[in-house]
N, C-alpha and C. Protein backbone atom coordinates (compact mmCIF):
# COMPACT_ATOMS: atom_id res chain seq x y z
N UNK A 1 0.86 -1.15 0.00
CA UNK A 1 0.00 0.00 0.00
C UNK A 1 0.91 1.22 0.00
N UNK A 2 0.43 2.50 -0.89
CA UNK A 2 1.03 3.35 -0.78
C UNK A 2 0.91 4.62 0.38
N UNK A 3 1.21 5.20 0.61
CA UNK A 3 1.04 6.05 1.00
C UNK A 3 0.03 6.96 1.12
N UNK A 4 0.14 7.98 -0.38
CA UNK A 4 -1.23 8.27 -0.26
C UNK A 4 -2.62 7.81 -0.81
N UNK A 5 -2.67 6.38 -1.25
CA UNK A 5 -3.82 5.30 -1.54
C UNK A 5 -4.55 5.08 -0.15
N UNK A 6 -5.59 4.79 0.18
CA UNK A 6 -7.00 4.70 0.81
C UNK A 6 -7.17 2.83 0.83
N UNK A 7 -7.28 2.12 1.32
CA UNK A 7 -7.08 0.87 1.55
C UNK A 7 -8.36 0.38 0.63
N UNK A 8 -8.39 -0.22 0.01
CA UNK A 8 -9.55 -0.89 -0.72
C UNK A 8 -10.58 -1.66 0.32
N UNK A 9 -11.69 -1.15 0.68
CA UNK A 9 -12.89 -1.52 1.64
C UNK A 9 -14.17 -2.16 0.21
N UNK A 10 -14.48 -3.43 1.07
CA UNK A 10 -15.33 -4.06 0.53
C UNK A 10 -16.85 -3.53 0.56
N UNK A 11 -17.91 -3.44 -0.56
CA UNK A 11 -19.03 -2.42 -0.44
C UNK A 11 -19.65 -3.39 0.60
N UNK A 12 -20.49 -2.77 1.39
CA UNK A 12 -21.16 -2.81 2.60
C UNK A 12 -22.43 -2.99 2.18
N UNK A 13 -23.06 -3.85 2.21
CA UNK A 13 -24.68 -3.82 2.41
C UNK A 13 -25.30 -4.01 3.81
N UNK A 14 -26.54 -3.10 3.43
CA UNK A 14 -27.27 -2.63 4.84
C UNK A 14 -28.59 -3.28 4.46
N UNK A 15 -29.31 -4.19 5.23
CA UNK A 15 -30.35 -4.70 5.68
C UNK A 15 -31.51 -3.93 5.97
N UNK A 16 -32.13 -3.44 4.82
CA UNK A 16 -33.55 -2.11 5.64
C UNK A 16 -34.44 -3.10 5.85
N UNK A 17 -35.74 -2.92 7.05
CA UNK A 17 -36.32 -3.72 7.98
C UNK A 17 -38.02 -2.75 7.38
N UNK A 18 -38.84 -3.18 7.22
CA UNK A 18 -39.67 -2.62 6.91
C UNK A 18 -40.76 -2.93 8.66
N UNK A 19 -41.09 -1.54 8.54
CA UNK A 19 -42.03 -1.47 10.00
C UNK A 19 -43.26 -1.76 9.96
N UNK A 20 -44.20 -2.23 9.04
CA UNK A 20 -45.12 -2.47 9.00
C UNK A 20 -45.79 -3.73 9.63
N UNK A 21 -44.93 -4.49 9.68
CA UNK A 21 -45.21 -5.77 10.45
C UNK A 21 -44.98 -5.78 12.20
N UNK A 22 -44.61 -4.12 12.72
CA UNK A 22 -44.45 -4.40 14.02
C UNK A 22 -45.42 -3.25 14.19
N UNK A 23 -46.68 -2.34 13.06
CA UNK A 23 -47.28 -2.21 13.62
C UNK A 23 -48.98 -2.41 13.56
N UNK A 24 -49.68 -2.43 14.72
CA UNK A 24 -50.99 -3.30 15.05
C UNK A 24 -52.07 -2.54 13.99
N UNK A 25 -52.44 -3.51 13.45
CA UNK A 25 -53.74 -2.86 12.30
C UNK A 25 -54.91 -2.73 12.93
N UNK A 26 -55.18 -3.00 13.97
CA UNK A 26 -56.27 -3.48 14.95
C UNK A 26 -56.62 -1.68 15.49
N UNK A 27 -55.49 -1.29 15.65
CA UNK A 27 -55.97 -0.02 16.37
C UNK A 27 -56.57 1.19 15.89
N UNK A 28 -57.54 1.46 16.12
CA UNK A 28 -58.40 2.63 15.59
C UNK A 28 -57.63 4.36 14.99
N UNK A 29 -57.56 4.74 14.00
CA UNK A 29 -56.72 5.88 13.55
C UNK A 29 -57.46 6.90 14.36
N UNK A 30 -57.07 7.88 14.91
CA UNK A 30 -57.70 9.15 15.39
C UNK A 30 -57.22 10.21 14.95
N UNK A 31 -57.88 10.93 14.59
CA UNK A 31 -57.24 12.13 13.60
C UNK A 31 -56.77 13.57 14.68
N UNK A 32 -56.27 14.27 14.07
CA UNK A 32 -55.79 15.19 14.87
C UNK A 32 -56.67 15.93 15.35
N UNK A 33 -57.82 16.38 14.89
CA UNK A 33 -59.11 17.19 14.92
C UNK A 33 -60.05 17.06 16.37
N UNK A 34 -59.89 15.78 16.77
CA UNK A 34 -60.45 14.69 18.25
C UNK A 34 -59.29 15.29 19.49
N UNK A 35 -58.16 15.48 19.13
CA UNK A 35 -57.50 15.76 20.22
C UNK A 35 -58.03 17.41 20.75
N UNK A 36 -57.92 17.46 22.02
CA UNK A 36 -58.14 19.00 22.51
C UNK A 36 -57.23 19.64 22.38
N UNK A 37 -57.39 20.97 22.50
CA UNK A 37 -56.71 22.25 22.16
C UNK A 37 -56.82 22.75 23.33
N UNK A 38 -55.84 23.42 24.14
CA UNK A 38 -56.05 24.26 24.91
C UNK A 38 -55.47 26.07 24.54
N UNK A 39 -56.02 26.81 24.80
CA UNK A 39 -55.60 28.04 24.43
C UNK A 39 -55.05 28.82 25.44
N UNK A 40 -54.03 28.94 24.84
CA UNK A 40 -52.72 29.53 25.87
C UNK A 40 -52.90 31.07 25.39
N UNK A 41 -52.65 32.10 26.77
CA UNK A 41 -52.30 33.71 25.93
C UNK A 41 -51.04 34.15 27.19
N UNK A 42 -49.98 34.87 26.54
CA UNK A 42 -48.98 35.13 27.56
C UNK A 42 -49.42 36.41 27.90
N UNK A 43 -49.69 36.15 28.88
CA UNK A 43 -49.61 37.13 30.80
C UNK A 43 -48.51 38.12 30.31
N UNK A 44 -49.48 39.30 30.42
CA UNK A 44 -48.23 40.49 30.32
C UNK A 44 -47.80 40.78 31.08
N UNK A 45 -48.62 40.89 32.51
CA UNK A 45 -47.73 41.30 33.72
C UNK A 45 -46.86 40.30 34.18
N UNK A 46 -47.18 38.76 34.02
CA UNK A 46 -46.00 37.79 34.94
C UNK A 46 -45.50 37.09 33.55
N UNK A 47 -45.38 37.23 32.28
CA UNK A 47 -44.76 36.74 31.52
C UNK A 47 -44.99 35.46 31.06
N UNK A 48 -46.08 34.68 31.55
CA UNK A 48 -46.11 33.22 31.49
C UNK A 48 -47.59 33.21 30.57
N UNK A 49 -47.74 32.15 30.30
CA UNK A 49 -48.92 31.24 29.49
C UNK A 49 -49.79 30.62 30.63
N UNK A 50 -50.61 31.27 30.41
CA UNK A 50 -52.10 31.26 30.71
C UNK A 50 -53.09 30.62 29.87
N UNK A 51 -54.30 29.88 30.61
CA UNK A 51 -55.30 29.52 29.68
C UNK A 51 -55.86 30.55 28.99
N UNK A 52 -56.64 30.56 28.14
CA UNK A 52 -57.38 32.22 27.48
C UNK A 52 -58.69 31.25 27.18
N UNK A 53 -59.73 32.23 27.83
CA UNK A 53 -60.79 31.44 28.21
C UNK A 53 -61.38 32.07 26.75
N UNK A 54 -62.52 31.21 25.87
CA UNK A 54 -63.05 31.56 24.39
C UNK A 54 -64.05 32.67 24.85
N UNK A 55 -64.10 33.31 23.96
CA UNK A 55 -64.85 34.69 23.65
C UNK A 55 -66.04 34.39 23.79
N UNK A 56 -66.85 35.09 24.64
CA UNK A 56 -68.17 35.11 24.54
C UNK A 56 -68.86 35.85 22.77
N UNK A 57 -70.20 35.49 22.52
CA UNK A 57 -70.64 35.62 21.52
C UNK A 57 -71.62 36.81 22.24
N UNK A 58 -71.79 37.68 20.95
CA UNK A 58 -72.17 39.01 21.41
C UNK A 58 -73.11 39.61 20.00
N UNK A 59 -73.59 40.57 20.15
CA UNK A 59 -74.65 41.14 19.34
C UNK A 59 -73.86 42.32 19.27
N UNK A 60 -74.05 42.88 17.94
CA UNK A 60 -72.85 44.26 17.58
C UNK A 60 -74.03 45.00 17.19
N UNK A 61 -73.85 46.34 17.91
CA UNK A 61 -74.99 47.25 17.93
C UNK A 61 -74.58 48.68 17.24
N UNK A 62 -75.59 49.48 16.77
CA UNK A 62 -76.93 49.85 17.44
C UNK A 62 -78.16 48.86 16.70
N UNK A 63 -78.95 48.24 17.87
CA UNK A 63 -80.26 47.99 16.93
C UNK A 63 -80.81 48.48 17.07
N UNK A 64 -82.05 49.27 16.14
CA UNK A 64 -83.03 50.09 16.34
C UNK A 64 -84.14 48.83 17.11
N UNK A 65 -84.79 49.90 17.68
CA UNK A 65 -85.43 49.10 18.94
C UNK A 65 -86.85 48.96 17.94
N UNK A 66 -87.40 49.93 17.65
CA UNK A 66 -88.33 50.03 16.74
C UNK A 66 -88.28 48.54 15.77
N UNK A 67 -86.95 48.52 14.95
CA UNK A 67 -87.21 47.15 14.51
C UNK A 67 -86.95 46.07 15.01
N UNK A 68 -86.66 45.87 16.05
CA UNK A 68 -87.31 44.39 17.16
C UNK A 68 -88.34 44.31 17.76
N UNK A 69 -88.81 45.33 17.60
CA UNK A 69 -90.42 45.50 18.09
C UNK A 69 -91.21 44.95 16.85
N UNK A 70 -90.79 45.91 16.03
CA UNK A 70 -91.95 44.87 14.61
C UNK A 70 -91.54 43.84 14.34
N UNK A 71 -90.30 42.78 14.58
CA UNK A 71 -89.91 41.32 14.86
C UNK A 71 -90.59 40.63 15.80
N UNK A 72 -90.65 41.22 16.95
CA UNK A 72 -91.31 40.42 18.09
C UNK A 72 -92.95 40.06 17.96
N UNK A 73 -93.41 41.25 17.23
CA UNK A 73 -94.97 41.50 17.18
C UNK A 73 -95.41 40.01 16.37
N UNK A 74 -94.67 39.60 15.23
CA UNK A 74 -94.40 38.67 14.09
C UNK A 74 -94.53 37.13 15.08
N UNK A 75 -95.62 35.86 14.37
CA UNK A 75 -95.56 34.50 15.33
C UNK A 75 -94.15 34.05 15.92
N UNK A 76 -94.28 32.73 16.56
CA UNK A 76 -93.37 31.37 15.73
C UNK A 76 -91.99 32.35 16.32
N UNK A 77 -90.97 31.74 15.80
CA UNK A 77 -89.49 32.11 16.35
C UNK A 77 -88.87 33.54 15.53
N UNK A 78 -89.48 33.86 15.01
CA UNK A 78 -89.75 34.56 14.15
C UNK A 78 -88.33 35.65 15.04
N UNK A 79 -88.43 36.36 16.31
CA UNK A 79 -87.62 37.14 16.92
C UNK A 79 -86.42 36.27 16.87
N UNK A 80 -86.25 35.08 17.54
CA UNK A 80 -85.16 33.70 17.03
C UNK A 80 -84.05 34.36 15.70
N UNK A 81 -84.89 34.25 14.65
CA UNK A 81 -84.38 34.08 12.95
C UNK A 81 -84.13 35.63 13.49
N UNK A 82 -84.89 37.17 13.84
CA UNK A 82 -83.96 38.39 13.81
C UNK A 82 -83.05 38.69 14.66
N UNK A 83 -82.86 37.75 15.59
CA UNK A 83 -81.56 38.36 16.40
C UNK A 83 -80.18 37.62 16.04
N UNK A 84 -81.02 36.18 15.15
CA UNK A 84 -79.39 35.48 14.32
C UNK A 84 -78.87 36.58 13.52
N UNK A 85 -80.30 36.91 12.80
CA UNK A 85 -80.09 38.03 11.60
C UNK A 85 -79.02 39.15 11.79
N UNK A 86 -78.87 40.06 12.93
CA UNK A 86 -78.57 41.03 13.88
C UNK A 86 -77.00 40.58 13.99
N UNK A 87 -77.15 39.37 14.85
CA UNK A 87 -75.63 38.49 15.15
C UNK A 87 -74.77 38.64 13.63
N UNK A 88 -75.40 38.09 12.44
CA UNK A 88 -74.36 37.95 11.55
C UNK A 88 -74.74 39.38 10.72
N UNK A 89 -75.11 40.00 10.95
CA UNK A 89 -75.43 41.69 10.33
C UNK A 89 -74.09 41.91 11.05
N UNK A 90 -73.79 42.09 12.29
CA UNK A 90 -72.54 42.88 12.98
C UNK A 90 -71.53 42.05 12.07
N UNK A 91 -71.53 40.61 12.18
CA UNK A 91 -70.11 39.91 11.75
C UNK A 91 -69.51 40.74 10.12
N UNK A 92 -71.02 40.14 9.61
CA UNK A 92 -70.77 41.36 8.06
C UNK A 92 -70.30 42.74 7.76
N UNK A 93 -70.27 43.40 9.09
CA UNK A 93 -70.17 44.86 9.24
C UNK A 93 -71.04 45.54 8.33
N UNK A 94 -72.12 45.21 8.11
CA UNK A 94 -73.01 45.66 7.21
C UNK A 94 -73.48 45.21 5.68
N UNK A 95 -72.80 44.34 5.22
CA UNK A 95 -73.00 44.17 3.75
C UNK A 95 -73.85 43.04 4.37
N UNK A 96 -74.35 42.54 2.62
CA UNK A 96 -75.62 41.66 2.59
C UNK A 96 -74.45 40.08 3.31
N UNK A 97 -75.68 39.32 3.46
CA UNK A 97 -74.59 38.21 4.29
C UNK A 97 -75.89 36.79 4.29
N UNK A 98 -75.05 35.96 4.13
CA UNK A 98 -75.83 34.58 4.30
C UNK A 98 -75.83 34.01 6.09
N UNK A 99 -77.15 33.72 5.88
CA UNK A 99 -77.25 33.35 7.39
C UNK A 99 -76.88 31.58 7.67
N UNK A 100 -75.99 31.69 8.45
CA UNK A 100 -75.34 29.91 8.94
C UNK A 100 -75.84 29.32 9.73
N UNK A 101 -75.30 28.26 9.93
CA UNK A 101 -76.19 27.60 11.08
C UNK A 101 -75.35 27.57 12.42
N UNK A 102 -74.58 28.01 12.25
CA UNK A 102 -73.79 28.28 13.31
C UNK A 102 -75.04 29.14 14.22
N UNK A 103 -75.30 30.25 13.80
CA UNK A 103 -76.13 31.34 13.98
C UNK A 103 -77.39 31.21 14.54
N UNK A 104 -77.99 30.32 13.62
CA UNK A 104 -79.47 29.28 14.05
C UNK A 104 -79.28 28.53 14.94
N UNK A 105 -78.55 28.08 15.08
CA UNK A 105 -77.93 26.77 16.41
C UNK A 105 -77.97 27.46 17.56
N UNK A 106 -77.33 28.72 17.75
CA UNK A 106 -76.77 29.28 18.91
C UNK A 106 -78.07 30.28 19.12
N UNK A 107 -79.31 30.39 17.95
CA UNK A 107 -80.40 30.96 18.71
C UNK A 107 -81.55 29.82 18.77
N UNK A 108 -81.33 28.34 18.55
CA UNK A 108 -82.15 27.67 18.89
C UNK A 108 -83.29 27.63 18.26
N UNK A 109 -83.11 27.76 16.65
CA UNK A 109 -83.63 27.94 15.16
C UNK A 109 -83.74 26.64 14.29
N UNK A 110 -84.82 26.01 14.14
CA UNK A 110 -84.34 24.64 12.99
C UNK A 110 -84.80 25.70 11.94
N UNK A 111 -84.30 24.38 10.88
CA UNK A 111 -84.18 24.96 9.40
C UNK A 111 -86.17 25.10 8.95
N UNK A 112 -86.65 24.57 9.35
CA UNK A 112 -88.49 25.02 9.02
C UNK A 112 -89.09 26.45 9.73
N UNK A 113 -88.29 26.43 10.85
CA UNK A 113 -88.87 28.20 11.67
C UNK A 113 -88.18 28.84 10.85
N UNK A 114 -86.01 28.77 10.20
CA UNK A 114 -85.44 29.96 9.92
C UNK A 114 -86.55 30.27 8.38
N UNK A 115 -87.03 29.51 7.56
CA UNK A 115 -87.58 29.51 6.73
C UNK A 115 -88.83 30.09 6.59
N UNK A 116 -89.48 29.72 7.71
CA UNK A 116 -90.72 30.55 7.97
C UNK A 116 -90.49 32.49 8.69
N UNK A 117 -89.43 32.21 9.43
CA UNK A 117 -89.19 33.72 9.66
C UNK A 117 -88.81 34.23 9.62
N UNK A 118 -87.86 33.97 8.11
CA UNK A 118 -87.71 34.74 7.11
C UNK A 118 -88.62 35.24 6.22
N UNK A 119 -89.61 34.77 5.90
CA UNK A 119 -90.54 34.53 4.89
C UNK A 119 -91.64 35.58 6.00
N UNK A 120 -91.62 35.62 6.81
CA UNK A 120 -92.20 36.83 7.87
C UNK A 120 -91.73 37.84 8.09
N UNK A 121 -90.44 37.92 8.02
CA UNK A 121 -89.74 39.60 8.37
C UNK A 121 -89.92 40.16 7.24
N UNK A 122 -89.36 38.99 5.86
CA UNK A 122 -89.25 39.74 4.19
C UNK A 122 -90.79 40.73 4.28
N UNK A 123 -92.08 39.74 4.69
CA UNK A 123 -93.37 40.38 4.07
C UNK A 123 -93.60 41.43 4.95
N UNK A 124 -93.11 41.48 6.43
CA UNK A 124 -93.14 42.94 7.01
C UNK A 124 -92.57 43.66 6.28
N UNK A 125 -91.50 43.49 5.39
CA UNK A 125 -90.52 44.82 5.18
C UNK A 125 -89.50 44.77 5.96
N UNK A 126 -88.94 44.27 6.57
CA UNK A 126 -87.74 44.21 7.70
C UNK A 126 -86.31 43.78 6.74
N UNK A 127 -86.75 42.76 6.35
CA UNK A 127 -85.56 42.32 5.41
C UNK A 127 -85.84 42.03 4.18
N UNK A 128 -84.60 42.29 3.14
CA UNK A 128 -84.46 41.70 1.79
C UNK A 128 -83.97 40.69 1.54
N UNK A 129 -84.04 39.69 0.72
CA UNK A 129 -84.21 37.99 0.51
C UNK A 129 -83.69 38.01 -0.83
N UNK A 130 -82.44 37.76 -1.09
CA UNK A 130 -82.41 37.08 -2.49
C UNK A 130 -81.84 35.54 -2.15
N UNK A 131 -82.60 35.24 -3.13
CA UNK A 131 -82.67 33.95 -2.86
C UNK A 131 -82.19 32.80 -4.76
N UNK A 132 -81.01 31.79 -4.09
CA UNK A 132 -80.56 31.68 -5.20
C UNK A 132 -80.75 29.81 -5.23
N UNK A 133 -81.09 29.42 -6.76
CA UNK A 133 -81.04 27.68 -6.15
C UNK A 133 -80.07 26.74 -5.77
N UNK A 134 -79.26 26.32 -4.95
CA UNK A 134 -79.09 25.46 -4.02
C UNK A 134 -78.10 26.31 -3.05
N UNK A 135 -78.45 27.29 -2.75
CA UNK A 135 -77.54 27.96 -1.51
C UNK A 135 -78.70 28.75 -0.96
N UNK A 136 -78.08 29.05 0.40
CA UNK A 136 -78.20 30.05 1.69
C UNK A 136 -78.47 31.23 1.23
N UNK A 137 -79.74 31.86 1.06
CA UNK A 137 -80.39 33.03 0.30
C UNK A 137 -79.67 34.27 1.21
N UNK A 138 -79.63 34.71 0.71
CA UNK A 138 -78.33 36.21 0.91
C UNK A 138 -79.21 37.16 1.77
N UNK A 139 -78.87 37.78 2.40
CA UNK A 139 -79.88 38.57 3.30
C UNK A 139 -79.65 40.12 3.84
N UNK A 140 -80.31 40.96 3.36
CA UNK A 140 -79.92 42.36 4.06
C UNK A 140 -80.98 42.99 4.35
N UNK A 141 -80.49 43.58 5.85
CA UNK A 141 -81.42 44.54 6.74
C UNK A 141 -81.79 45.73 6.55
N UNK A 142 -83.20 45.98 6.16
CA UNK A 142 -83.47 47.15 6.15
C UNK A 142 -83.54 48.00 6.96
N UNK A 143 -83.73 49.36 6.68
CA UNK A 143 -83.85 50.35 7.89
C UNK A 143 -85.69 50.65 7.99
N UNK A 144 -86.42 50.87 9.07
CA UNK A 144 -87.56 51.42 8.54
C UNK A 144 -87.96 52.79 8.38
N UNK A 145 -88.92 52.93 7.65
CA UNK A 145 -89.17 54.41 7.61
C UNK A 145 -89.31 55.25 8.85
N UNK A 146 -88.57 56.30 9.07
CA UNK A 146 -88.45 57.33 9.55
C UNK A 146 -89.84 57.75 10.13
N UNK A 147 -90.85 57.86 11.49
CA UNK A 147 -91.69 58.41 11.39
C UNK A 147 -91.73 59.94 11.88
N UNK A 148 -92.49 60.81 11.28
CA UNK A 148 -92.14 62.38 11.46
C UNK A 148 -93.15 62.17 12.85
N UNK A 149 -92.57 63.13 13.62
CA UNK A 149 -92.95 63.46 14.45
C UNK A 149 -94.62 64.46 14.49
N UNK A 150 -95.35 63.66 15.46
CA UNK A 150 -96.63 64.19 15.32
C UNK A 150 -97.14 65.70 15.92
N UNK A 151 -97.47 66.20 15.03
CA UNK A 151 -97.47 67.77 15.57
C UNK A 151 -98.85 67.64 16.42
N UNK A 152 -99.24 68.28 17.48
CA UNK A 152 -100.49 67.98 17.79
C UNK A 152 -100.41 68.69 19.08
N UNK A 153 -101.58 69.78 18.85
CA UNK A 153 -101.74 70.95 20.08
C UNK A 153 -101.55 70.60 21.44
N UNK A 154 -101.41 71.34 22.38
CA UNK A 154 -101.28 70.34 23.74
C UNK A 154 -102.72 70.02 24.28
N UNK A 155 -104.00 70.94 23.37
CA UNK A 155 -105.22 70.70 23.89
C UNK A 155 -105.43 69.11 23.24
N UNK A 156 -105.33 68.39 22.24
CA UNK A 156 -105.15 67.65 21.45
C UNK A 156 -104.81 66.12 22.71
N UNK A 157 -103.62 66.33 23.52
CA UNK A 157 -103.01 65.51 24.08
C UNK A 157 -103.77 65.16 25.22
N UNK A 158 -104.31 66.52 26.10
CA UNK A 158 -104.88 66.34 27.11
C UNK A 158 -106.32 66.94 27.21
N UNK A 159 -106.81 65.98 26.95
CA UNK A 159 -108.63 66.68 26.93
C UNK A 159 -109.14 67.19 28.16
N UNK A 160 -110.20 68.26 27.77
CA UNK A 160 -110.17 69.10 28.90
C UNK A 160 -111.85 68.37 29.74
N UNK A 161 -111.98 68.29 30.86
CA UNK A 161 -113.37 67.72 31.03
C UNK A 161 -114.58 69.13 31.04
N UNK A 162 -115.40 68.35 30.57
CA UNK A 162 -116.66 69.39 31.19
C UNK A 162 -117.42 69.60 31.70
């Protein structure tokens, strides 16, 4: 051997082992989706991770009171279907918006009341309905008319006896 020559090494074979046979087919797959989540938020004052408890669900205002009054007056769940309405009006920040069931769920709405009171606010005038075939009919809130204020003498208000 020389010097600077490298010793002639015989090629090496390596034995790969396939893992499939050590593992159990028997056992049920669980997807990642099943495991819990916990929600951590770091603590500004002590620096550490904290649970962060989920957001309450909330109604984004102003509602005119006037139109939950002509909702409520309306059968059936009818107030139900306008305060989902209301809920995803805020989420939309105003544009037209399809109502979910997320929405219906959390006001305790099946799909035959949201249908019916919708089909009740539209014929008050409360809301606009477009409605398209096989989706979630699009929905935007009207405002109602403005009523002018009633001019009317003060003898008018309070009758005088005689």
């Amino acid at each position: 051997m020389t010097c600077g020559s490298a010793p002639h090494l015989p090629a090496v074979r390596y034995r790969t082992r396939t893992f499939s046979s050590y593992v159990s087919l028997s056992t049920p797959y669980t997807p990642d989706r099943n495991v819990p989540v916990k929600r951590l938020q770091l603590g500004v004052a002590s620096g550490t991770l904290a649970s962060d408890p989920k957001k309450e669900l909330f109604l984004r205002g102003p509602i005119p009171l006037e139109w939950l009054a002509a909702a409520a007056k309306l059968p059936g769940k009818t107030i139900n279907v306008a305060l989902a309405l209301w809920w995803r009006h805020g989420m939309a920040e105003g544009k037209p918006f399809k109502l979910t069931q997320r929405a219906l769920t959390a006001m305790n709405v099946e799909r035959d009341a949201e249908r019916a009171g919708l089909a009740r606010l539209e014929d008050a005038g409360l809301i606009a309905v477009e409605r398209r075939p096989g989706q979630r009919p699009i929905i935007s809130i009207l405002n109602l008319p403005r009523r002018s204020p009633c001019k009317t003498s003060k003898s008018d208000r309070y009758p005088t006896r005689q």
